[in-house]
Protein backbone atom coordinates (compact mmCIF):
# COMPACT_ATOMS: atom_id res chain seq x y z
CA UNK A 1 -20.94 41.70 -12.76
CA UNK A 2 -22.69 38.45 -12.08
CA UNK A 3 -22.45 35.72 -9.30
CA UNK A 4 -23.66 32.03 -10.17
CA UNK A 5 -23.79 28.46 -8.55
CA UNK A 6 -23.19 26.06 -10.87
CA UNK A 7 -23.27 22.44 -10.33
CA UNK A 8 -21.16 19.83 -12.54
CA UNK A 9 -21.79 16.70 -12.88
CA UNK A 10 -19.81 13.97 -14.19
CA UNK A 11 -19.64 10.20 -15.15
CA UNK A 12 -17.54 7.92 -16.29
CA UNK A 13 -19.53 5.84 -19.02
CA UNK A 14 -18.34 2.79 -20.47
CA UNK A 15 -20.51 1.32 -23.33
CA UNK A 16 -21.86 -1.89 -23.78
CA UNK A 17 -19.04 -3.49 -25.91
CA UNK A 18 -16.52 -2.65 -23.24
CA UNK A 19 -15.16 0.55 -25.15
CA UNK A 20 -14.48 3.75 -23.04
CA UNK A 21 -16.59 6.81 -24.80
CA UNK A 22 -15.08 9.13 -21.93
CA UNK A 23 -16.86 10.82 -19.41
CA UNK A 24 -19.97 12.61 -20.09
CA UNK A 25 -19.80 16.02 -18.38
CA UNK A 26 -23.09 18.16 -17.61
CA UNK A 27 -23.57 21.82 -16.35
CA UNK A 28 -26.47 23.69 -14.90
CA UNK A 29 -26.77 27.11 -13.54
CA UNK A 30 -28.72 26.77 -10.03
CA UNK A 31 -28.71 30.31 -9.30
CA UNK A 32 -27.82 33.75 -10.54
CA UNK A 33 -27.12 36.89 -8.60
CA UNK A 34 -26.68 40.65 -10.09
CA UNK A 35 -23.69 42.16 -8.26
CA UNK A 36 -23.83 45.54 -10.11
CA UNK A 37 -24.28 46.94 -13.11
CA UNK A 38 -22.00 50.24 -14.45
CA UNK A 39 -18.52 50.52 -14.06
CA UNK A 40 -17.01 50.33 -10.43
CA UNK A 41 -14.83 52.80 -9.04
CA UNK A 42 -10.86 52.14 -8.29
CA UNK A 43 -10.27 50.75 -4.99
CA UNK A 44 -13.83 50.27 -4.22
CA UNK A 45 -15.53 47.38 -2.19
CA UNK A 46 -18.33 45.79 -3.07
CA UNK A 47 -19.94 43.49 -0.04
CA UNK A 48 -22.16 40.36 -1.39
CA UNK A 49 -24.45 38.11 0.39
CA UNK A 50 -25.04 34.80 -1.80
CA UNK A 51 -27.95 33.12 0.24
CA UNK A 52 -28.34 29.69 -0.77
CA UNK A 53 -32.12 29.50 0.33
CA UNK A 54 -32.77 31.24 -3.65
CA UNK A 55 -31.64 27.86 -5.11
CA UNK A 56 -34.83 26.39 -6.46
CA UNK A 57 -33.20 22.94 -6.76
CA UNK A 58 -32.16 20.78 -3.18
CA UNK A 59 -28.52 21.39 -3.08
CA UNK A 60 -26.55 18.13 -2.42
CA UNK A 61 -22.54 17.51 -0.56
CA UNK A 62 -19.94 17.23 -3.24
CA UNK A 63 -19.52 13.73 -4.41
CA UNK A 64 -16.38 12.90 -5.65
CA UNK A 65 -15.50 10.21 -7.50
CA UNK A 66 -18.66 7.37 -6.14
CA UNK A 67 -17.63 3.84 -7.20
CA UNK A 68 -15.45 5.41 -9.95
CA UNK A 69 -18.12 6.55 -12.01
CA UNK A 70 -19.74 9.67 -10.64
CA UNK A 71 -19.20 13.38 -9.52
CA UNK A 72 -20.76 16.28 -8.00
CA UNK A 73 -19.41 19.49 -7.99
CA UNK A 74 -20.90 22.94 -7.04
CA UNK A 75 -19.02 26.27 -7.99
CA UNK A 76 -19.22 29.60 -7.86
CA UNK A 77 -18.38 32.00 -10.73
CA UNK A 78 -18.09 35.49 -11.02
CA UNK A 79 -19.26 36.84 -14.21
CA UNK A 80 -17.51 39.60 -15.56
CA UNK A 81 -18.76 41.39 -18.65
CA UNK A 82 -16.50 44.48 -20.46
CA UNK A 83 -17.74 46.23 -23.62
């Protein structure tokens, strides 16, 4: 089990002839934290501190939707891996 920040960004780019390609969407992985590893019991809690301070890139405020053209989004998703 696996906890990650992600940040997604997204713009709206329109090319030089005046035709709409769509947006252009990227994603990057800021951080990554191991929750545990092994099976976990039934019923059993698992506490998690995420501290933001590991981020090696500056974290920025959500930006949504800046003159049309451009967003920032951070998430986080939990990873969860069965075999």
């Amino acid at each position: 089990m696996e906890l990650q920040l992600l940040r997604k960004e997204k713009i709206n780019a329109t090319g030089g002839t005046g035709s709409n390609n769509g947006p252009i969407t990227e994603q990057k992985v800021l951080s990554k934290f191991e929750i545990m590893d092994g099976a976990p019991v039934k019923n059993e809690t698992i506490p998690v501190r995420f501290y933001l301070s590991q981020c090696s890139e500056e974290l920025t405020p959500t930006y949504e939707q800046v003159n049309k053209r451009f967003s920032v989004n951070y998430f986080l998703n939990l990873v969860l891996v069965d075999e």
